[in-house]
Protein backbone atom coordinates (compact mmCIF):
# COMPACT_ATOMS: atom_id res chain seq x y z
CA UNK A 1 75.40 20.68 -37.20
CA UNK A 2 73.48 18.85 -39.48
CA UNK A 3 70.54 20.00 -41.41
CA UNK A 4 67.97 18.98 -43.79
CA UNK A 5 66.16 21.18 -46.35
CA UNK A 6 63.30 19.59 -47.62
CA UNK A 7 62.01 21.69 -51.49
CA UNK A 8 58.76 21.27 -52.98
CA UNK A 9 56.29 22.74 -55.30
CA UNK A 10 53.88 25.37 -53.86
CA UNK A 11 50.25 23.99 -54.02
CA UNK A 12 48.99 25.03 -57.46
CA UNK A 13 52.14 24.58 -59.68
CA UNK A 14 51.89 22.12 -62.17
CA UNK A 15 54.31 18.86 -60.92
CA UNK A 16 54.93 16.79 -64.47
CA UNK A 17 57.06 14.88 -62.61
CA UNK A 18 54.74 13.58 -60.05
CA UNK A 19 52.27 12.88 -62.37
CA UNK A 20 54.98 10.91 -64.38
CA UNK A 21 54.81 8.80 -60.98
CA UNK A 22 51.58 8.65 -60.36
CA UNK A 23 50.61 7.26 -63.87
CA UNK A 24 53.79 4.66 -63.88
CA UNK A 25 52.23 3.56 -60.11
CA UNK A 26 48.83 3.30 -61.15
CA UNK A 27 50.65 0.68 -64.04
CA UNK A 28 52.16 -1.10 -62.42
CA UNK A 29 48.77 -1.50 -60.57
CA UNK A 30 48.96 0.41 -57.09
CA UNK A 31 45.90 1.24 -56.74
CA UNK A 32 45.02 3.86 -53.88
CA UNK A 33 47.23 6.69 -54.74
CA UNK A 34 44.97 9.74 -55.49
CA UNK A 35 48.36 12.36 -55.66
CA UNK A 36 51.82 12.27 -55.87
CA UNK A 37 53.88 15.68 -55.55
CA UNK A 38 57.99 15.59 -56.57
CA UNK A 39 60.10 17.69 -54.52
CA UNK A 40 63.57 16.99 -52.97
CA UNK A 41 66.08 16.87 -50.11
CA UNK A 42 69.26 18.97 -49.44
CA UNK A 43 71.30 17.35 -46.51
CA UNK A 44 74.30 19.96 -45.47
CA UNK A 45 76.78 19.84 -42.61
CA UNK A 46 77.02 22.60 -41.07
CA UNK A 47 79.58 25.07 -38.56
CA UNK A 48 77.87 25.29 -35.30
CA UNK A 49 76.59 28.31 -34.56
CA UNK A 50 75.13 28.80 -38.12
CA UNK A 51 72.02 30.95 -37.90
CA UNK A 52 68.57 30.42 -38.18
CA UNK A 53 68.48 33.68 -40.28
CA UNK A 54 72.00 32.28 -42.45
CA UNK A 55 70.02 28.75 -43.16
CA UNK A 56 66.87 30.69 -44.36
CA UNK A 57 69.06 33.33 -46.00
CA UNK A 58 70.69 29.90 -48.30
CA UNK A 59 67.35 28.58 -49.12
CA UNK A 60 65.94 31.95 -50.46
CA UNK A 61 68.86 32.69 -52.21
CA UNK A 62 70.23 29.52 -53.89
CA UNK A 63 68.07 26.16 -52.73
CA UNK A 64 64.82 27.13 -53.32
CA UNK A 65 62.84 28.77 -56.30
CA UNK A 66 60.58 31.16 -53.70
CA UNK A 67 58.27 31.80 -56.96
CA UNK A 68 57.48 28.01 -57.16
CA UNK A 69 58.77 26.16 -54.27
CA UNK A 70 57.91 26.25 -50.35
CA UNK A 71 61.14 24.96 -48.00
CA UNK A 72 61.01 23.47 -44.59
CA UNK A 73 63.99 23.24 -42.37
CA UNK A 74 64.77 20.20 -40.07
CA UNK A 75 67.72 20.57 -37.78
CA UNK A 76 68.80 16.59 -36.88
CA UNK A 77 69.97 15.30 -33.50
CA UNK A 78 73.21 13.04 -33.41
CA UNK A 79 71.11 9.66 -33.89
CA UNK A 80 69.52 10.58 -37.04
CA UNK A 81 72.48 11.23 -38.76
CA UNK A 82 74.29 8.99 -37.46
């Protein structure tokens, strides 16, 4: 089973990278982008069978920084990984 962790900063936290991006967008002269927020993507294959309550348990414990970070879990069918 294939799943896909996706990490980002809670709302509030400072995101230096993201404004890093926004300011190198806005000169290179994309104009339009009012935000940008960093975060990142943690793809891992799986045993099936693995838990709800074992993926959650990974991302509290080692993926995600629960002070400063919110996590969302996708699960992916067959064609999007494949």
């Amino acid at each position: 089973m294939k799943v896909r962790v996706l990490v980002r900063l809670k709302p509030g936290v400072l995101d230096p990278q993201g404004r890093a991006v926004h300011h190198a967008l806005e000169g290179l002269g994309f104009a339009g982008v009012e935000d940008v927020r960093m975060g990142r993507v943690i793809e891992m294959d799986l045993a099936d069978g693995t838990s709800d309550e074992a993926i959650d348990e990974m991302c509290r414990k080692l993926l995600a920084n629960m002070v400063i970070e919110d996590y969302a879990v996708e699960k992916l069918s067959q064609a999007e990984h494949a």
